[in-house]
Protein backbone atom coordinates (compact mmCIF):
# COMPACT_ATOMS: atom_id res chain seq x y z
CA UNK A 1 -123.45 23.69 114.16
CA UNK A 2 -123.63 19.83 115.89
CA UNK A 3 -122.05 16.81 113.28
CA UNK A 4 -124.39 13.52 114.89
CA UNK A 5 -121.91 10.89 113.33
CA UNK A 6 -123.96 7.95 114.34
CA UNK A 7 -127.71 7.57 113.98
CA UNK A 8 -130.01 5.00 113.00
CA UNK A 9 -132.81 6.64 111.87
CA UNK A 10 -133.58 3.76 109.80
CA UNK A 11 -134.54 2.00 113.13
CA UNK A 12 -138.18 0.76 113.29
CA UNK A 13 -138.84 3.21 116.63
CA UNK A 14 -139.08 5.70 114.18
CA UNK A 15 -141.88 4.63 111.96
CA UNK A 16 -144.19 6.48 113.83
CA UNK A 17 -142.69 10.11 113.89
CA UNK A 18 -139.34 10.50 111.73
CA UNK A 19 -139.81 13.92 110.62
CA UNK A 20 -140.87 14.90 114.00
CA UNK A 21 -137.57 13.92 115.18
CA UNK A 22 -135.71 14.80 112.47
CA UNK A 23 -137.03 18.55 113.05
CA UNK A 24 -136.29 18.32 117.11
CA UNK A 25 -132.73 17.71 115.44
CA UNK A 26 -132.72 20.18 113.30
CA UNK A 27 -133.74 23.00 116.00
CA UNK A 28 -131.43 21.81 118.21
CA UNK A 29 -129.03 22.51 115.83
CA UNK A 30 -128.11 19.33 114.03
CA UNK A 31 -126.87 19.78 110.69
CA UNK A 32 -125.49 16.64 109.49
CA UNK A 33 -126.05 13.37 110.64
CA UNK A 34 -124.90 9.66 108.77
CA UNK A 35 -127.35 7.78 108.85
CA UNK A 36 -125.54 3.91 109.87
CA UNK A 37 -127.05 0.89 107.82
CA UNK A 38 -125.49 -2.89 109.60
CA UNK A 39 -127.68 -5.44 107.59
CA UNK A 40 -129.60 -5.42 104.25
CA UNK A 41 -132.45 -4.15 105.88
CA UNK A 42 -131.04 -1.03 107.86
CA UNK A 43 -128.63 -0.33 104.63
CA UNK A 44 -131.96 -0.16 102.08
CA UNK A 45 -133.53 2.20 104.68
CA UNK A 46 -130.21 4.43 105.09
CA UNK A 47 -129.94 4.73 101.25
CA UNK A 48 -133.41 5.71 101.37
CA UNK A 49 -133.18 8.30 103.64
CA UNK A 50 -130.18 9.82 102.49
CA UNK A 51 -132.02 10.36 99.30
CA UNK A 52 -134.80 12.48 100.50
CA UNK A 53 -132.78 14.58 102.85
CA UNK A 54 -129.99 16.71 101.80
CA UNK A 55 -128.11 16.57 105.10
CA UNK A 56 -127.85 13.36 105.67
CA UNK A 57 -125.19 10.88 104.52
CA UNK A 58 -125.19 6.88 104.85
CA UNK A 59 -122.42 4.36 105.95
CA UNK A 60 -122.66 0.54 105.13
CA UNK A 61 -121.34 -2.30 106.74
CA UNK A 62 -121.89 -5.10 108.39
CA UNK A 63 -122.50 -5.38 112.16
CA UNK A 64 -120.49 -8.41 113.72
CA UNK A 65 -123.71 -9.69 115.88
CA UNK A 66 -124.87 -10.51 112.09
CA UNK A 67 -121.26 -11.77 110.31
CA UNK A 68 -122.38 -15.16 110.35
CA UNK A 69 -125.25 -13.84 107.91
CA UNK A 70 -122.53 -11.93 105.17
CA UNK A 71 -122.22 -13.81 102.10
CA UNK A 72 -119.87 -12.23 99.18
CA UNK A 73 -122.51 -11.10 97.52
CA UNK A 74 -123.28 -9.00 100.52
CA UNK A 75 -119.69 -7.82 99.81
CA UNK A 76 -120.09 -6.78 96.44
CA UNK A 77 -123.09 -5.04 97.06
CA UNK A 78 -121.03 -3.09 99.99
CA UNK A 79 -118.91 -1.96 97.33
CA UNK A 80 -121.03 -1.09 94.65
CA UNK A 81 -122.82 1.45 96.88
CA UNK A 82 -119.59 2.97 97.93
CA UNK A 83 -119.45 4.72 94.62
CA UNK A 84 -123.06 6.66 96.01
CA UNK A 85 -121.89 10.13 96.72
CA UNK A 86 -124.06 9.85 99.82
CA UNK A 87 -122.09 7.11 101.24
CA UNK A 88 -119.26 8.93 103.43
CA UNK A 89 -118.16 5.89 105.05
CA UNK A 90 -118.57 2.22 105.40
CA UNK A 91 -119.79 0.32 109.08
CA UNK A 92 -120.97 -0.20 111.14
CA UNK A 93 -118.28 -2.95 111.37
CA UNK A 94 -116.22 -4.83 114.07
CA UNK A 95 -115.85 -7.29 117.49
CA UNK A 96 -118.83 -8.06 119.81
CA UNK A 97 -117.86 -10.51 121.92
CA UNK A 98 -120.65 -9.91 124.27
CA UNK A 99 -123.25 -11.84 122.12
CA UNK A 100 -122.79 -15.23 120.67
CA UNK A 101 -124.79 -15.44 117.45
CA UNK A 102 -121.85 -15.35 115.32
CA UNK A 103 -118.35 -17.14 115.77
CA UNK A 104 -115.05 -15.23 116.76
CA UNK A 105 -113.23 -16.38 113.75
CA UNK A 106 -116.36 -15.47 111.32
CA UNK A 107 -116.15 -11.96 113.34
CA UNK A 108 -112.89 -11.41 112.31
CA UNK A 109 -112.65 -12.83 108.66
CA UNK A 110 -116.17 -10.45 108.35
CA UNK A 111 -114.00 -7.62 110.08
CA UNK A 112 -110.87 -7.51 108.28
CA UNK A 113 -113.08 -8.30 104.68
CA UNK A 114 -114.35 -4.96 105.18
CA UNK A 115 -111.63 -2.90 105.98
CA UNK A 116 -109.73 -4.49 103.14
CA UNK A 117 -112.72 -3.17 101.35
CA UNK A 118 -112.95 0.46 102.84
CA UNK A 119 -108.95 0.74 101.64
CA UNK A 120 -110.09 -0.39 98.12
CA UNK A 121 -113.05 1.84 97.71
CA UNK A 122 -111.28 5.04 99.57
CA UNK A 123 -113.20 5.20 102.59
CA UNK A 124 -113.06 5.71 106.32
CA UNK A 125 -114.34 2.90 108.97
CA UNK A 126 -117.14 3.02 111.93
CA UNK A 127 -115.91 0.50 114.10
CA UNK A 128 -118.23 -1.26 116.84
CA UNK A 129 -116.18 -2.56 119.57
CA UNK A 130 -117.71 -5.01 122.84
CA UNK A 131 -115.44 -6.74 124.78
CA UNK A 132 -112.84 -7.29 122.41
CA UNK A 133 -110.92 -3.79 122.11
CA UNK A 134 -107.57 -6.20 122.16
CA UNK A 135 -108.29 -7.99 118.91
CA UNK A 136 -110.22 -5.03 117.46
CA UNK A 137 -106.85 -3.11 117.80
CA UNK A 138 -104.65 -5.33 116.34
CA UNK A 139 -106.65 -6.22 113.84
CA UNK A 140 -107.50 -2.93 112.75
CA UNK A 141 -103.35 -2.21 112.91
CA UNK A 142 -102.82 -5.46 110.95
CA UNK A 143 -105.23 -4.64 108.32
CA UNK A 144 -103.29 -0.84 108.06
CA UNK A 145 -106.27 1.15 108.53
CA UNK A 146 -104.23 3.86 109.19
CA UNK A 147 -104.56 4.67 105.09
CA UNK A 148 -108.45 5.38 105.40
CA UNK A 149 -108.69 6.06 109.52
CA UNK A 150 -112.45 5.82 110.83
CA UNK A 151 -114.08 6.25 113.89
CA UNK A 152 -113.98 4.64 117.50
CA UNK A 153 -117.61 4.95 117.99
CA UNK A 154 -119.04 5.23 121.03
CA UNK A 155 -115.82 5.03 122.82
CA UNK A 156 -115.81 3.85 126.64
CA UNK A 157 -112.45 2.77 127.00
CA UNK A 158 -108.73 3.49 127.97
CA UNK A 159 -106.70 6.72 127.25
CA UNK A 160 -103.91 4.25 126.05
CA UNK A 161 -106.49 2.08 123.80
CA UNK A 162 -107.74 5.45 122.61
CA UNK A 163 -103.80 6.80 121.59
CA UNK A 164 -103.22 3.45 120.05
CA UNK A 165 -106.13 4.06 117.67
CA UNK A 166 -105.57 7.65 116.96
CA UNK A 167 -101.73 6.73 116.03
CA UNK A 168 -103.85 4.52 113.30
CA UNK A 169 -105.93 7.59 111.61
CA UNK A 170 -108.81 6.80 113.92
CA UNK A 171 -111.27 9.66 115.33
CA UNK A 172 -112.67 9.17 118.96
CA UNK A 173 -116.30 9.87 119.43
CA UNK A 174 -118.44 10.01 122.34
CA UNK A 175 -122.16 9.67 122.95
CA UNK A 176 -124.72 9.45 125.45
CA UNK A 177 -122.70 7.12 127.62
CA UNK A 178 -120.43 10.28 129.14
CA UNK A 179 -123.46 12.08 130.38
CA UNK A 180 -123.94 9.25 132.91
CA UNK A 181 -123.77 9.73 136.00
CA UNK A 182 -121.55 7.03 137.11
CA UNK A 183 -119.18 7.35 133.91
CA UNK A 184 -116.47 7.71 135.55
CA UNK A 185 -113.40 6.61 133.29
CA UNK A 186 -115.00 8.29 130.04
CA UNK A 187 -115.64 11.52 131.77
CA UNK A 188 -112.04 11.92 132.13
CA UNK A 189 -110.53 10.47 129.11
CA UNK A 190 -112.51 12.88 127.37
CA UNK A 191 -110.55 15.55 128.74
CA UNK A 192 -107.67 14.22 126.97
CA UNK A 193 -108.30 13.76 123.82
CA UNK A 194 -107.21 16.06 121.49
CA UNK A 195 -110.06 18.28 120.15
CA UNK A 196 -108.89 17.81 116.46
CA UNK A 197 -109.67 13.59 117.08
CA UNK A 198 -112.54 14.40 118.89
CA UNK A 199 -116.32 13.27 117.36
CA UNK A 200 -119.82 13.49 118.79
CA UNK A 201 -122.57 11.24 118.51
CA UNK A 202 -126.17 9.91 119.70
CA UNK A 203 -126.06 5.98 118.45
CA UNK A 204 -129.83 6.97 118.81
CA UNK A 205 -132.58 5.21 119.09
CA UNK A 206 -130.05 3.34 121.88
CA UNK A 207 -127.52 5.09 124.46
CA UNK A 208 -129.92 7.80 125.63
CA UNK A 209 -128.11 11.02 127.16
CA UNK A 210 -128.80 12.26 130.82
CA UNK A 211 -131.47 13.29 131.53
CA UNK A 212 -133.52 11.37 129.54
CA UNK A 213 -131.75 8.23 130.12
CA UNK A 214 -134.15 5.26 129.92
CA UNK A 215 -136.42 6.29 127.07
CA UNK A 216 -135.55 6.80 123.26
CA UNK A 217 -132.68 8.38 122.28
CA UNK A 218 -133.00 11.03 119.18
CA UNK A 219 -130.16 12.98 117.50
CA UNK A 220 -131.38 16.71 119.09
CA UNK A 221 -129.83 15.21 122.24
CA UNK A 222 -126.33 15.13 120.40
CA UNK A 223 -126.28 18.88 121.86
CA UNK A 224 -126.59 17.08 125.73
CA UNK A 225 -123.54 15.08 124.67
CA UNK A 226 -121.42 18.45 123.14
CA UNK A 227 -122.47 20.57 126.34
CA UNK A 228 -121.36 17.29 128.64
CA UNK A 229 -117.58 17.55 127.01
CA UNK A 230 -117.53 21.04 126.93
CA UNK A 231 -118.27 21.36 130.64
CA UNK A 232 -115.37 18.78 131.03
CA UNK A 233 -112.61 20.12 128.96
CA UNK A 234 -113.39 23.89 129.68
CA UNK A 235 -114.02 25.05 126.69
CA UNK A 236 -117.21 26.32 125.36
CA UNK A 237 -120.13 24.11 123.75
CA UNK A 238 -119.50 26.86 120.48
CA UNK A 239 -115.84 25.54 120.36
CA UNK A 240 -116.65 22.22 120.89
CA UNK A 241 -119.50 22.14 118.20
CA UNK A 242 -117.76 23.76 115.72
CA UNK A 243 -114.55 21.43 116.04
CA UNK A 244 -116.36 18.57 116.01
CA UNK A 245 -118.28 19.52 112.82
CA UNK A 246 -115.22 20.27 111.08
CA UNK A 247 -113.48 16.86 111.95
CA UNK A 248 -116.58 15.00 110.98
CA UNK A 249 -116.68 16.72 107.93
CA UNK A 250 -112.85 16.26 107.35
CA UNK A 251 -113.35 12.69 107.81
CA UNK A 252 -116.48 12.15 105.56
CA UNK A 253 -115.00 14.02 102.76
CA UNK A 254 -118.21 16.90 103.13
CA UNK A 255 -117.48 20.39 101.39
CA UNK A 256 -120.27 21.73 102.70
């Protein structure tokens, strides 16, 4: 019933215990999750995974923190495993302006590489936004994502930033962070976005829901996010989950 479009299972805090999670997930009622490779290291382990379990599905990017590091073969291999029917999507990609390992300018040539690739290949975007939604947005309108829309993941910000990005074929999607107590400004932008934009997500092993805020996050607690918006908007966590799934699966191109 639950769509987590944002895990990174591939992360080493899972080493110890993955199908243990992976289980939680699936009795909480997790049916899908994509799996979100950012470097060569986190993309081999996503393809890897997607390949031993049915219901999960891989995107590949590039995380800005680590554009300095993206040569063009890095590129080409992007786009050669776009053609993997497991691969629903391709990011993480994007602005972090919060850490300094990698130049603004190489951020952006890095960005807008990618989404000129994710229009070649057919595919939607994950975008990863920190402090920089102004040059994420027009970037992302210069580059006309609007043909392949994406994802705003993990979305803290405006209602106005949020319409801006939905007017380019963008989905919003929400995680851990609106469970928190002091949330304040996603808690009620949530209530207006409308349900058929509207994603759900863990970012897990990072962004742990209330209650369990402070330890590691795992995709069963998707279903803490879902019941957090449900409460919000009035609706119930059924209607939520099962809109949710089906705009994740619209997105991704799943049939199933």
């Amino acid at each position: 019933m639950l769509f987590d479009t944002h895990v990174h299972l591939n992360a080493e805090q899972y080493d110890e215990d993955l199908q243990e999670v992976i289980d939680r997930a699936l009795d909480a009622g997790v049916q899908n999750m994509v799996v979100v490779g950012f470097d060569e290291e986190t993309i081999n382990k996503a393809m890897e995974l997607v390949e031993r379990y049915d219901f999960l599905y891989a995107s590949v990017g590039w995380h800005p923190v680590d554009a300095i590091d993206m040569t063009d073969e890095h590129l080409a291999w992007l786009e050669e495993l776009a053609a993997h029917p497991k691969v629903v999507a391709l990011g993480e990609m994007g602005l972090d302006y919060h850490w300094d390992k990698s130049p603004k300018d190489v951020q952006k040539e890095v960005f807008r590489k990618q989404i000129r690739l994710a229009r070649k290949v057919k595919l939607p975007i994950i975008i990863h936004n920190r402090d920089a939604t102004e040059d994420v947005v027009e970037i992302l309108s210069e580059e006309n994502v609007k043909e392949v829309g994406g994802i705003m993941h993990c979305f803290t910000g405006s209602l106005e930033v949020a319409k801006q990005c939905m007017n380019m074929n963008m989905y919003i999607s929400y995680g851990g962070p609106v469970t928190f107590k002091n949330a304040k400004k996603p808690k009620e932008v949530v209530v207006d976005i409308p349900l058929d934009r509207l994603l759900i997500e863990t970012d897990c092993p990072y962004l742990t829901p209330h209650p369990h805020r402070g330890k590691r996050n795992e995709p069963g607690y998707v279903s803490l996010v879902a019941e957090q918006i449900a409460e919000l908007r009035g609706i119930s966590y059924e209607e939520l989950a099962v809109k949710t799934t089906e705009n994740a699966k619209k997105l991704f191109g799943i049939n199933r």
